[in-house]
PDB file of N, CA and C in Angstrom:
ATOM      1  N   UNK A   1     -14.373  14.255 -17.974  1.00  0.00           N
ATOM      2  CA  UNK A   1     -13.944  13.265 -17.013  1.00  0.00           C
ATOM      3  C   UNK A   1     -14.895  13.260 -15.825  1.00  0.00           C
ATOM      4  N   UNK A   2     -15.281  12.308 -15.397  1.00  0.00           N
ATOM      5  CA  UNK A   2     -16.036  11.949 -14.255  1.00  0.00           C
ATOM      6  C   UNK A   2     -14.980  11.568 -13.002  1.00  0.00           C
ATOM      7  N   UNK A   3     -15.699  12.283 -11.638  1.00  0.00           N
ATOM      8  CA  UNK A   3     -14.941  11.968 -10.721  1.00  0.00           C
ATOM      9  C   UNK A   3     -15.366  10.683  -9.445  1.00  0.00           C
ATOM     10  N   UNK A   4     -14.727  10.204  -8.772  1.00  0.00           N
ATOM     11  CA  UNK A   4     -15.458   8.716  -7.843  1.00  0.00           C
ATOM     12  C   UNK A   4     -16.214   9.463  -7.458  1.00  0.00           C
ATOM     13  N   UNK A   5     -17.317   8.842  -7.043  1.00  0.00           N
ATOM     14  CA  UNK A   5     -18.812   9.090  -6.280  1.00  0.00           C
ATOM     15  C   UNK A   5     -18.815   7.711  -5.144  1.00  0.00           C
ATOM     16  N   UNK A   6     -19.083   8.520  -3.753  1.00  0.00           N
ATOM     17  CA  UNK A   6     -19.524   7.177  -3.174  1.00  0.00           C
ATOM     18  C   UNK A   6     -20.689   6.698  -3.349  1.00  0.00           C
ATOM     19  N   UNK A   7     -21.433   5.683  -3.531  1.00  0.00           N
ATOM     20  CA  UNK A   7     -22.385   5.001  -4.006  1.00  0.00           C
ATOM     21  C   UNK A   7     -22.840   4.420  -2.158  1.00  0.00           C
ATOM     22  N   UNK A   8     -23.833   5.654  -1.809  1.00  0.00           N
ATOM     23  CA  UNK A   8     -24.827   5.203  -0.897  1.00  0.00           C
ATOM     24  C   UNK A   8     -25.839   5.035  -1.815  1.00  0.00           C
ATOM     25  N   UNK A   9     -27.006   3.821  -0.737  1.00  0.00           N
ATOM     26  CA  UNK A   9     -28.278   3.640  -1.309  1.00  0.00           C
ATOM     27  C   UNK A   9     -29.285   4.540  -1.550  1.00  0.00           C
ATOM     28  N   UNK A  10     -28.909   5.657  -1.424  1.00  0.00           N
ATOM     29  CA  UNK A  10     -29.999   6.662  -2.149  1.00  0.00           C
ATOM     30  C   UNK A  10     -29.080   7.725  -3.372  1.00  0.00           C
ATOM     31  N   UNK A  11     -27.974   7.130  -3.403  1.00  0.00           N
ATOM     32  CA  UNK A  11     -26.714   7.269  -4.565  1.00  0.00           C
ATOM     33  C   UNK A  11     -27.419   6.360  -5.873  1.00  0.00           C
ATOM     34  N   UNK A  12     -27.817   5.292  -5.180  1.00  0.00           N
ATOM     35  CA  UNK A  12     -27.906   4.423  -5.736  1.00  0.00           C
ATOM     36  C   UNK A  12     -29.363   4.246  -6.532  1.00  0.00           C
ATOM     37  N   UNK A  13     -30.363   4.745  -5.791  1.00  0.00           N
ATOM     38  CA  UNK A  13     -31.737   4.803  -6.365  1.00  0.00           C
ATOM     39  C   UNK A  13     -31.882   5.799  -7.430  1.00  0.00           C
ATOM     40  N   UNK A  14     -30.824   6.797  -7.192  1.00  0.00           N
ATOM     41  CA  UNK A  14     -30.698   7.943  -8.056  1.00  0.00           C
ATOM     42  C   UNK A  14     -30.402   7.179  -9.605  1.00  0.00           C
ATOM     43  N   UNK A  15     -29.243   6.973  -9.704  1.00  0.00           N
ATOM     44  CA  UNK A  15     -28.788   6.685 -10.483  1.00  0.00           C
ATOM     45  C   UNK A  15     -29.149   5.423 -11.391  1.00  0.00           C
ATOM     46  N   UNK A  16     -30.126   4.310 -10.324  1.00  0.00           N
ATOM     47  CA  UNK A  16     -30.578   3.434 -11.219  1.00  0.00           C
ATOM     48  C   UNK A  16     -32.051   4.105 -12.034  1.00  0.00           C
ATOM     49  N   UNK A  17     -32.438   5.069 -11.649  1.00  0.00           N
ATOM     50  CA  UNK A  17     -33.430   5.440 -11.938  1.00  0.00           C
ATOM     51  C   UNK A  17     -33.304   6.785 -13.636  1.00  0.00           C
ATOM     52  N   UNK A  18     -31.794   7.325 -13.643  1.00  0.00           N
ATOM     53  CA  UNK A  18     -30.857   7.492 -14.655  1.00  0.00           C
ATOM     54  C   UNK A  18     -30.724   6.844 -15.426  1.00  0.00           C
ATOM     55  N   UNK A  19     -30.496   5.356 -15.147  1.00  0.00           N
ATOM     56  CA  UNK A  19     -29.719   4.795 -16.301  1.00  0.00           C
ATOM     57  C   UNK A  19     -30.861   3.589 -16.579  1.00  0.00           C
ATOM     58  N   UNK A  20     -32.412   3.612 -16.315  1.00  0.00           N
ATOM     59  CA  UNK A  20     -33.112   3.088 -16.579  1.00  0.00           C
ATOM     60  C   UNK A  20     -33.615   3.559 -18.307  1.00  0.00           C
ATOM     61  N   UNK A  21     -33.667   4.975 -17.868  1.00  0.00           N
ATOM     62  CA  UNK A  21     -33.951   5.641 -19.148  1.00  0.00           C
ATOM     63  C   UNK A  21     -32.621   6.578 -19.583  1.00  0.00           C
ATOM     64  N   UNK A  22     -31.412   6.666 -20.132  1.00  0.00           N
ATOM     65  CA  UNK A  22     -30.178   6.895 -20.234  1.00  0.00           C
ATOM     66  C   UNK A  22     -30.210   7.992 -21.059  1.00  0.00           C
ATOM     67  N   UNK A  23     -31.330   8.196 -22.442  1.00  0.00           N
ATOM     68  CA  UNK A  23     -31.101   8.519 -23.230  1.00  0.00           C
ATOM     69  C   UNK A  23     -32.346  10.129 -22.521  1.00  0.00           C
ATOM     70  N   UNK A  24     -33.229   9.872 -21.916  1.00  0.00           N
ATOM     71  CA  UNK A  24     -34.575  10.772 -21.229  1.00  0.00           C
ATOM     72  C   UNK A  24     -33.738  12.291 -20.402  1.00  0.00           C
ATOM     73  N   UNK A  25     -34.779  12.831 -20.631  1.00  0.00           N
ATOM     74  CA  UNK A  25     -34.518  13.792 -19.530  1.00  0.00           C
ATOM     75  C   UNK A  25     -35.176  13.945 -18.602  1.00  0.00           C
ATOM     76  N   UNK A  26     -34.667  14.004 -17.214  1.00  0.00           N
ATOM     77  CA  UNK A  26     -35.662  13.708 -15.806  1.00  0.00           C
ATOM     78  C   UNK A  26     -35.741  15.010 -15.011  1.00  0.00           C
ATOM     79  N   UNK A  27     -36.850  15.165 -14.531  1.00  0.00           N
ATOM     80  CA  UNK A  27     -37.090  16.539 -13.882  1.00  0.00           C
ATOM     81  C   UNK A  27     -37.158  15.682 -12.400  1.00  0.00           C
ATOM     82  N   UNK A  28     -37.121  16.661 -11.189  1.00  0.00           N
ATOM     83  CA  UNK A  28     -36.820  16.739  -9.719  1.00  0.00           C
ATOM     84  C   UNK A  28     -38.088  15.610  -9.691  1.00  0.00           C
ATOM     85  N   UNK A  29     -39.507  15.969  -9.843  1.00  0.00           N
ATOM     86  CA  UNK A  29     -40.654  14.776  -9.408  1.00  0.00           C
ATOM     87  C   UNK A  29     -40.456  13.340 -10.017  1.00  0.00           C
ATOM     88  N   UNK A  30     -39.985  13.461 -11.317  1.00  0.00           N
ATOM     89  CA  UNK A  30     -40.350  11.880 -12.056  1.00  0.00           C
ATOM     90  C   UNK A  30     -38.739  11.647 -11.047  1.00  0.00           C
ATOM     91  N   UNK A  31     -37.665  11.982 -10.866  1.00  0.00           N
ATOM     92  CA  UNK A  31     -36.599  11.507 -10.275  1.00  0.00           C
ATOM     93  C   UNK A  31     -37.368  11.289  -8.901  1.00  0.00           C
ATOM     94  N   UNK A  32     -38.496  11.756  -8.348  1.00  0.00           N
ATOM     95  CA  UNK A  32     -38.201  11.338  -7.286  1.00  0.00           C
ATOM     96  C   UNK A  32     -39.484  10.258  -6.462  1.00  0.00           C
ATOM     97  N   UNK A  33     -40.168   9.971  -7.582  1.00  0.00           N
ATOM     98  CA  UNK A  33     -41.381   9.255  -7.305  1.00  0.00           C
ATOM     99  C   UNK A  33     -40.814   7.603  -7.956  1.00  0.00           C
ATOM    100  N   UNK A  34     -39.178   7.878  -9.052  1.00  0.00           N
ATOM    101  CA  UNK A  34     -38.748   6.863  -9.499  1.00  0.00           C
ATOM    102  C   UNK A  34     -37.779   6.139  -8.073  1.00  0.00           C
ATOM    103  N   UNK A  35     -37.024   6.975  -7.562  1.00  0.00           N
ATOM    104  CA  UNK A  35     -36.066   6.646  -6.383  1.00  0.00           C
ATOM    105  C   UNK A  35     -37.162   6.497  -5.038  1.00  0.00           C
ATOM    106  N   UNK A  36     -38.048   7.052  -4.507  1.00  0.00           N
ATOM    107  CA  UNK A  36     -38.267   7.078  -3.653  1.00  0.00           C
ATOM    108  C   UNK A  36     -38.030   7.739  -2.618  1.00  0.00           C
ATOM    109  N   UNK A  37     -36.923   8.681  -2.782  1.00  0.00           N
ATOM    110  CA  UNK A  37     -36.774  10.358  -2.145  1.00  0.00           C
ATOM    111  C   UNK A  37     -36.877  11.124  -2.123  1.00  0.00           C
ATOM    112  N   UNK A  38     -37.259  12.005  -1.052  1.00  0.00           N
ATOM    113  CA  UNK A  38     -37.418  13.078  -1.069  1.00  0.00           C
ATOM    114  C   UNK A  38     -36.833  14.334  -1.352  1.00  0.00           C
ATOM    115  N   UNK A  39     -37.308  15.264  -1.595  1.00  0.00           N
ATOM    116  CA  UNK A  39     -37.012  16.508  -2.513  1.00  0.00           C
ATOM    117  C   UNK A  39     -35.457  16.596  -1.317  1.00  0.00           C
ATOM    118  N   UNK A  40     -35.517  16.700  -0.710  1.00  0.00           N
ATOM    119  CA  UNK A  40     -34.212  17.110   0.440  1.00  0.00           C
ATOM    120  C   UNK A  40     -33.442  16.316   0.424  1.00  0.00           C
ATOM    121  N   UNK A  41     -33.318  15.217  -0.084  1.00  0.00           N
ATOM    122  CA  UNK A  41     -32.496  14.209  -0.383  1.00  0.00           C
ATOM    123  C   UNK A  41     -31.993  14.142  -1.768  1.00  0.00           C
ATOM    124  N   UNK A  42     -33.133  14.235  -2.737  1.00  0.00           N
ATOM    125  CA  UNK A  42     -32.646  14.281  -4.303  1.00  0.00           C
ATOM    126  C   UNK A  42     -31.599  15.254  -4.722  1.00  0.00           C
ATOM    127  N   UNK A  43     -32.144  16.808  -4.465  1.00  0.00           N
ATOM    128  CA  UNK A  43     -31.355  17.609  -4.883  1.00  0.00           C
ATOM    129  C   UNK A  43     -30.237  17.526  -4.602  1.00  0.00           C
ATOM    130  N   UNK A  44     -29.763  17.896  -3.175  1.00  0.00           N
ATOM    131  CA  UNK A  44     -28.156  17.412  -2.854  1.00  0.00           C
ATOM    132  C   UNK A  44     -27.399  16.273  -3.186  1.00  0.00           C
ATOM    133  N   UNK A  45     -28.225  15.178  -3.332  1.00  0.00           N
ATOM    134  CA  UNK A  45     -28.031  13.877  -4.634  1.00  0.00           C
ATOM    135  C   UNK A  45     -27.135  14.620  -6.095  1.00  0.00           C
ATOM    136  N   UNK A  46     -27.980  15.480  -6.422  1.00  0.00           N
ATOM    137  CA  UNK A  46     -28.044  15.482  -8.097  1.00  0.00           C
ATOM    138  C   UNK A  46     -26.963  16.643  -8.203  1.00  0.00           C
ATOM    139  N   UNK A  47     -26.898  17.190  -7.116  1.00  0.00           N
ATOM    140  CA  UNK A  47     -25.839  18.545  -7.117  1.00  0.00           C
ATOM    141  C   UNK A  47     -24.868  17.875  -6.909  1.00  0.00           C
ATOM    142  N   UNK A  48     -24.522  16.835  -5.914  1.00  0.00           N
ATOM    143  CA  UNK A  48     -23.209  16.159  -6.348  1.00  0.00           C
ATOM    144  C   UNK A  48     -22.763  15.247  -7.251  1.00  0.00           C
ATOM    145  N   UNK A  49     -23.869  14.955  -7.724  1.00  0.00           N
ATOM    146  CA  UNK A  49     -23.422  14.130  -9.219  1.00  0.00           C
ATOM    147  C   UNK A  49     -23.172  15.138 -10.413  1.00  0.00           C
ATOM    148  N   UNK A  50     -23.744  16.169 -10.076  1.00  0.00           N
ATOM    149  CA  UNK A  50     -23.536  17.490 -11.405  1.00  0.00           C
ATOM    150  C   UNK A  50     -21.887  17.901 -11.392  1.00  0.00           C
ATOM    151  N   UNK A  51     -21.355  18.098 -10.002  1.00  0.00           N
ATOM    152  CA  UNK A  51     -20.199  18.151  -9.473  1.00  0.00           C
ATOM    153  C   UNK A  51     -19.133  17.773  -9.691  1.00  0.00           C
ATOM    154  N   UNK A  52     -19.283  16.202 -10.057  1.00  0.00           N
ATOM    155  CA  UNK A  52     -18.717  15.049  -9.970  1.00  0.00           C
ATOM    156  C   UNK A  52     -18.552  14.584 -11.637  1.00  0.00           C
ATOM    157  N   UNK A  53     -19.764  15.307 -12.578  1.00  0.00           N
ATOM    158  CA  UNK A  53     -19.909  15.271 -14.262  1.00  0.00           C
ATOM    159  C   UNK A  53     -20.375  13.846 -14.172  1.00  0.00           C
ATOM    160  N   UNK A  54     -21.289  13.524 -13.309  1.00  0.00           N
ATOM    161  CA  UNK A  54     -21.653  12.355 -13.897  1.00  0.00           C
ATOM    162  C   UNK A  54     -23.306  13.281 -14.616  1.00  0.00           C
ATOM    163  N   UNK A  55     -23.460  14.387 -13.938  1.00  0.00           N
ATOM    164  CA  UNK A  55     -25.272  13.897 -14.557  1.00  0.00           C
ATOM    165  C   UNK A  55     -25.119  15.757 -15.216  1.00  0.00           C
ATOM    166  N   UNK A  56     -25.655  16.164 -16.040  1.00  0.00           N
ATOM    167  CA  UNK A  56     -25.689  17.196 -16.911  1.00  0.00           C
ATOM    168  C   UNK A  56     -27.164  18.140 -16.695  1.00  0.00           C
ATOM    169  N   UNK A  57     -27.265  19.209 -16.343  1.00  0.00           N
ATOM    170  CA  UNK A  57     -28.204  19.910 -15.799  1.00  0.00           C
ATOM    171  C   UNK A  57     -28.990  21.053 -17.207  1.00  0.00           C
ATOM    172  N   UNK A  58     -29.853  20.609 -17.398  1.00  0.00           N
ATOM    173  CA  UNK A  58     -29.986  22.337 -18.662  1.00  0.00           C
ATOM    174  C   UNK A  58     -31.737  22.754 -17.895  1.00  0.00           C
ATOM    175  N   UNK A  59     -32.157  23.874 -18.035  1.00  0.00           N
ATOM    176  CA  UNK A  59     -33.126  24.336 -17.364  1.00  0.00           C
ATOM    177  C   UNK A  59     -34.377  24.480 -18.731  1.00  0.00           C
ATOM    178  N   UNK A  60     -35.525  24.505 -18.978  1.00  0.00           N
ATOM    179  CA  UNK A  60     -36.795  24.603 -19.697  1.00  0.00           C
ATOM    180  C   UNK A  60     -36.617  25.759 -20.162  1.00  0.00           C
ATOM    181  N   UNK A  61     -36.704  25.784 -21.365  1.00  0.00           N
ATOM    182  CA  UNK A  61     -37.182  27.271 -22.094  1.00  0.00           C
ATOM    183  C   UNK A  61     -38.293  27.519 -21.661  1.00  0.00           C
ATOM    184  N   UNK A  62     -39.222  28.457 -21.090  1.00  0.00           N
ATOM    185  CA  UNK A  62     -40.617  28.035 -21.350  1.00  0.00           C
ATOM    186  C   UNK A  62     -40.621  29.448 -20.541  1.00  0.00           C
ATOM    187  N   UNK A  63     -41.927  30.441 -20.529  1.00  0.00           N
ATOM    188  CA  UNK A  63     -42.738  31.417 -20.473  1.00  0.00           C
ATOM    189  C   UNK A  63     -42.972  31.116 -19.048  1.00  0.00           C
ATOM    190  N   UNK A  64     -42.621  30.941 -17.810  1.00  0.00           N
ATOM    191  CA  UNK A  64     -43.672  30.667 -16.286  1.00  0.00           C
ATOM    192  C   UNK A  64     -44.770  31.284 -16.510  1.00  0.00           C
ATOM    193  N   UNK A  65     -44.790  32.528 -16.800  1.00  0.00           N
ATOM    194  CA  UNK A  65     -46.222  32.835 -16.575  1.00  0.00           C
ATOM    195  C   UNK A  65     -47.440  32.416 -17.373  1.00  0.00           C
ATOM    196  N   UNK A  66     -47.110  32.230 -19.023  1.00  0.00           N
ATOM    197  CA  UNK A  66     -47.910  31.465 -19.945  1.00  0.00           C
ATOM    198  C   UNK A  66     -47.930  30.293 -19.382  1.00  0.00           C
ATOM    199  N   UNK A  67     -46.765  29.212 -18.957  1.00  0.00           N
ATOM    200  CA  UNK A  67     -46.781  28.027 -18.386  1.00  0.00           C
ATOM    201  C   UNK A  67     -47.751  27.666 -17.211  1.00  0.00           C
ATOM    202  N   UNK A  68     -47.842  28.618 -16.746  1.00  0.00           N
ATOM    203  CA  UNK A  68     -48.491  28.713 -15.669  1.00  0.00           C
ATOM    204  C   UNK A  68     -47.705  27.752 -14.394  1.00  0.00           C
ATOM    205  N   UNK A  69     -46.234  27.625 -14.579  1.00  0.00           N
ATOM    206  CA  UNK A  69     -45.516  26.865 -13.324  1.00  0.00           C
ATOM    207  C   UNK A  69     -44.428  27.286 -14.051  1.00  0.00           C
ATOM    208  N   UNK A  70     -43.366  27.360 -12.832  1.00  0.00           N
ATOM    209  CA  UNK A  70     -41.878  27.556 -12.968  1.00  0.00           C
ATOM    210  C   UNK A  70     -41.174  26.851 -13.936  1.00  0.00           C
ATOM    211  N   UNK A  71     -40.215  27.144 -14.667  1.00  0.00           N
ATOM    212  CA  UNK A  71     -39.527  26.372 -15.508  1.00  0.00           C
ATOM    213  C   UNK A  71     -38.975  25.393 -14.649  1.00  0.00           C
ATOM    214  N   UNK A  72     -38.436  24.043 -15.407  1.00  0.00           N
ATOM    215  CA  UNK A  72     -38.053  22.751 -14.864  1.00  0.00           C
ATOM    216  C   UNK A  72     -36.779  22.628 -14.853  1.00  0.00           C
ATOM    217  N   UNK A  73     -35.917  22.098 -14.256  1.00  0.00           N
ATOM    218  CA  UNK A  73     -34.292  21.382 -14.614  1.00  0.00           C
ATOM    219  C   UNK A  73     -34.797  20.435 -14.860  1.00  0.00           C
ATOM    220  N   UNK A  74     -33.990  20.039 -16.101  1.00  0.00           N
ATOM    221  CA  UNK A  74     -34.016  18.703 -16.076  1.00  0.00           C
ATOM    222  C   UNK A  74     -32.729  17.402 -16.227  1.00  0.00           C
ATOM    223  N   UNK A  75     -31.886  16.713 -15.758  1.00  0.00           N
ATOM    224  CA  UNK A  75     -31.312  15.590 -15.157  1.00  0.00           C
ATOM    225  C   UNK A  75     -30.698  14.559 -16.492  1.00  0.00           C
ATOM    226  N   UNK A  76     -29.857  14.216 -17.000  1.00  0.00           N
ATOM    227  CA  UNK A  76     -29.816  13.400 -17.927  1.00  0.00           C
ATOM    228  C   UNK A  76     -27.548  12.766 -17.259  1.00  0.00           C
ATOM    229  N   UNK A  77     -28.271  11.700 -17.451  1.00  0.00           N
ATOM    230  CA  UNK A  77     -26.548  11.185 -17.412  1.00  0.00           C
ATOM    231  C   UNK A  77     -25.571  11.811 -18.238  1.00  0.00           C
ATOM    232  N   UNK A  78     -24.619  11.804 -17.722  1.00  0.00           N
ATOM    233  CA  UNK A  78     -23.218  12.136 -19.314  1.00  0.00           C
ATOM    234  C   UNK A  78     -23.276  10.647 -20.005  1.00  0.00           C
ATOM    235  N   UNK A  79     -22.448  11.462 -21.002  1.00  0.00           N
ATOM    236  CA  UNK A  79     -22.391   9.978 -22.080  1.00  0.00           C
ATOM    237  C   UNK A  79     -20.699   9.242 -21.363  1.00  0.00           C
ATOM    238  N   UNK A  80     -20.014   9.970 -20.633  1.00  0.00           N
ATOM    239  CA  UNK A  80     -19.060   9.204 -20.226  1.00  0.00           C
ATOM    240  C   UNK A  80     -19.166   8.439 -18.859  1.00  0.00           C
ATOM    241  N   UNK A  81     -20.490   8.998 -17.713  1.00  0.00           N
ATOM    242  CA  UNK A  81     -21.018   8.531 -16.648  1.00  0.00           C
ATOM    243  C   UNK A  81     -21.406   7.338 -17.264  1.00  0.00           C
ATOM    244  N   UNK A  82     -22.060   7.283 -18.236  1.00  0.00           N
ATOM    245  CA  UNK A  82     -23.535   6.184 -18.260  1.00  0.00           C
ATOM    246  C   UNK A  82     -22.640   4.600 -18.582  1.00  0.00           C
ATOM    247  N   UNK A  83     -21.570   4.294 -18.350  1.00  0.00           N
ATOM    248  CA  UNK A  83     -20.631   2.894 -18.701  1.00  0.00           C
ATOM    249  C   UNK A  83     -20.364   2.901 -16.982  1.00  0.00           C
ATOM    250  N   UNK A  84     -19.886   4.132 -16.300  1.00  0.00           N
ATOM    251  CA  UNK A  84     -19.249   3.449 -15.765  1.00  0.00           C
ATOM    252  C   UNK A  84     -20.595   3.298 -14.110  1.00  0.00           C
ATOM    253  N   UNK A  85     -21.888   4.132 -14.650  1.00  0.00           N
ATOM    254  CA  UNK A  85     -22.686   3.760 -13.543  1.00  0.00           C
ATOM    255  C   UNK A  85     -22.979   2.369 -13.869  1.00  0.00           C
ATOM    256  N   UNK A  86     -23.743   2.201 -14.900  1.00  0.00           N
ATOM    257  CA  UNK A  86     -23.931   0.520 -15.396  1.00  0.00           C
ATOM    258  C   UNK A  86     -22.753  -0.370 -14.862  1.00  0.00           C
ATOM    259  N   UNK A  87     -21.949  -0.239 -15.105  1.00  0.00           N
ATOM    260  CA  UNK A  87     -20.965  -1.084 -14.419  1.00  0.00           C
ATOM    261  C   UNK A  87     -20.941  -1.088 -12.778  1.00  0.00           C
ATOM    262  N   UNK A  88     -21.600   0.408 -11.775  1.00  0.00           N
ATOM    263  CA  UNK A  88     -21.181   0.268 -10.689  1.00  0.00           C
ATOM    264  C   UNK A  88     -22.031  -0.358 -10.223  1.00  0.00           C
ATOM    265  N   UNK A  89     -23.364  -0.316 -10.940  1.00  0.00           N
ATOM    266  CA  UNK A  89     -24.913  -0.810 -10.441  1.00  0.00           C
ATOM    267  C   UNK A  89     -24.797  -2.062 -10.501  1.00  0.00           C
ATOM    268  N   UNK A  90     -24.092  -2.804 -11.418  1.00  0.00           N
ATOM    269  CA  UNK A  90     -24.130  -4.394 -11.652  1.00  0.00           C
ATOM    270  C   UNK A  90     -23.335  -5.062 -10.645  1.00  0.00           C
ATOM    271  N   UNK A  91     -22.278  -4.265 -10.787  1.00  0.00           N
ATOM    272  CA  UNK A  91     -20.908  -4.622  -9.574  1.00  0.00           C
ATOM    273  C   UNK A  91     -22.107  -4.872  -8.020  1.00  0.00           C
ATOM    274  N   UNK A  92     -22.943  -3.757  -7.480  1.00  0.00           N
ATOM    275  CA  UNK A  92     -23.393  -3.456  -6.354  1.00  0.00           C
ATOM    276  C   UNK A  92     -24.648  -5.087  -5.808  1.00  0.00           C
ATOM    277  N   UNK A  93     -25.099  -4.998  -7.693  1.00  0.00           N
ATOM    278  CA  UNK A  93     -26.417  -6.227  -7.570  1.00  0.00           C
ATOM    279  C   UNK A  93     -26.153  -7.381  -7.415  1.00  0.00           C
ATOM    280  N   UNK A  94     -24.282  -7.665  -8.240  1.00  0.00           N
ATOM    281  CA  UNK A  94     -23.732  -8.991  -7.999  1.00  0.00           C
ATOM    282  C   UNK A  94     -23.488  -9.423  -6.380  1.00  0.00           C
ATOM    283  N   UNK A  95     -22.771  -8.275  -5.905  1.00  0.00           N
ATOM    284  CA  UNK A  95     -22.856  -8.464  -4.528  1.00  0.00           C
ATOM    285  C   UNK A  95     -23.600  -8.637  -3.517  1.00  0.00           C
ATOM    286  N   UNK A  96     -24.576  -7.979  -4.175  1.00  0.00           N
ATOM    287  CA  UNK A  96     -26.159  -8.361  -2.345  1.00  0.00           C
ATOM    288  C   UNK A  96     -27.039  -8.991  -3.342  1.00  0.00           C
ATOM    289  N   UNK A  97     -26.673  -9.866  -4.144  1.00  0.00           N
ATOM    290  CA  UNK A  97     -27.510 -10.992  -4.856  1.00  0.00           C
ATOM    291  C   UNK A  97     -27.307 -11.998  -3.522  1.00  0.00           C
ATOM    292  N   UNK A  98     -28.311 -13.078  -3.501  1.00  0.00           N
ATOM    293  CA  UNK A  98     -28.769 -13.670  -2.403  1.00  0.00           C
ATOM    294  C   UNK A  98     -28.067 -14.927  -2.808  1.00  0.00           C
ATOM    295  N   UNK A  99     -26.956 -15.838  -1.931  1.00  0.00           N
ATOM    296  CA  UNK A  99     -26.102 -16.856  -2.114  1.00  0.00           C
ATOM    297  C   UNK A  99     -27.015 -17.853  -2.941  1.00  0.00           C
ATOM    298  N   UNK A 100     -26.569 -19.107  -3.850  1.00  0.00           N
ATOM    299  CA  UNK A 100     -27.658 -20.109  -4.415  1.00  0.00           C
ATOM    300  C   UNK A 100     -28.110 -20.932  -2.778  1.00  0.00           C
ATOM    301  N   UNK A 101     -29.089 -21.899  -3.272  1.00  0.00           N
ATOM    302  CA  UNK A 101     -29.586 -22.255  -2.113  1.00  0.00           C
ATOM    303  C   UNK A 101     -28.792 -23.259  -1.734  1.00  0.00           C
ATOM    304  N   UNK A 102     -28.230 -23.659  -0.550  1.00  0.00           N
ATOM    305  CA  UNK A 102     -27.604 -24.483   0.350  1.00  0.00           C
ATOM    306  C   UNK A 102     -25.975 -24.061   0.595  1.00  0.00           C
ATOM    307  N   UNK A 103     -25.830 -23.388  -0.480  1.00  0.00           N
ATOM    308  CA  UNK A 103     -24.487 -22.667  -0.359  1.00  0.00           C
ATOM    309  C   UNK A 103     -23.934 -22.071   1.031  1.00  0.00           C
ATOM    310  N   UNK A 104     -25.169 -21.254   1.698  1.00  0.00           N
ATOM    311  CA  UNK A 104     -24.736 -20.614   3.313  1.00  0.00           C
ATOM    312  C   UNK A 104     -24.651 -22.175   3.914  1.00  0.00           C
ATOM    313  N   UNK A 105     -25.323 -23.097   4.059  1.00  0.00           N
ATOM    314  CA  UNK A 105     -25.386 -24.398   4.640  1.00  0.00           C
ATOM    315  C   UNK A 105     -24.407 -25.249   4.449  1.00  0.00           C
ATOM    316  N   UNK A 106     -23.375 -24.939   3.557  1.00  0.00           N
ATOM    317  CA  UNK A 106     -22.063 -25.520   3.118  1.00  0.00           C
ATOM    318  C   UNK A 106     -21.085 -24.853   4.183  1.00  0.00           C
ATOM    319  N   UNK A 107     -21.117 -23.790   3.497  1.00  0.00           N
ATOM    320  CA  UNK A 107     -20.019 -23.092   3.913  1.00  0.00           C
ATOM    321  C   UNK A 107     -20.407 -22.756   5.872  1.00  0.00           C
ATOM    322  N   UNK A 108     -21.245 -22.835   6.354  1.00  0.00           N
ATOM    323  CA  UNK A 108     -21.387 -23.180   7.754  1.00  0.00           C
ATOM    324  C   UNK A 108     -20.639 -24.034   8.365  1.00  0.00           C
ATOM    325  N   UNK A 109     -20.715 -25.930   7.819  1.00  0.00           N
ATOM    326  CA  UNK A 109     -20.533 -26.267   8.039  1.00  0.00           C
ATOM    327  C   UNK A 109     -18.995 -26.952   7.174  1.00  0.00           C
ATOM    328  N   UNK A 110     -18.078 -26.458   7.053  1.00  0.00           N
ATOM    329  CA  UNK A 110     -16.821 -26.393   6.296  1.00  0.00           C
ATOM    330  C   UNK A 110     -16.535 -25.896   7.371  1.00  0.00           C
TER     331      UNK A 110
END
């Protein structure tokens, strides 16, 4: 079960940047060169979506020292998140979609 998330705009960059690639697994840089935030912003992002069961955390098998860099987390939606972010993202785009044209010019003058 997934719990409400408030959906600020860097809630929001997160998660469209999730459900761009739904099926991928995203590490801290590609999440954050996709959103546009910074490391101090992402993580506490992703820790409350981990929180919340929208986003699923597993860490790199891998050798650091053969690797020659730290193992990675990497970021992937739940399969029960990924309906209802799509739905919150569309809900968010319908709304600050830009009125058709003359429509504000109607309703001004009404």
């Amino acid at each position: 079960m997934i719990a409400e998330i408030r959906l600020t705009v860097p809630v929001v960059r997160v998660l469209a940047a999730l459900v761009d690639d739904p099926a991928g697994e995203h590490y801290g840089m590609t999440l954050m060169q996709a959103s546009g935030l910074p490391s101090g912003t992402l993580y506490p992002i992703l820790a409350r979506l981990k929180e919340a069961g929208w986003v699923e955390k597993r860490w790199e098998e891998i050798d650091p020292a053969a690797a020659g860099r730290p193992a990675r987390a990497y970021y992937r939606l739940t399969a029960a998140a990924l309906p209802t972010a799509r739905q919150r993202l569309a809900e968010l785009h319908e709304q600050t979609r830009p009125a058709p044209a003359g429509t504000a010019a109607k309703e001004a003058t009404a």
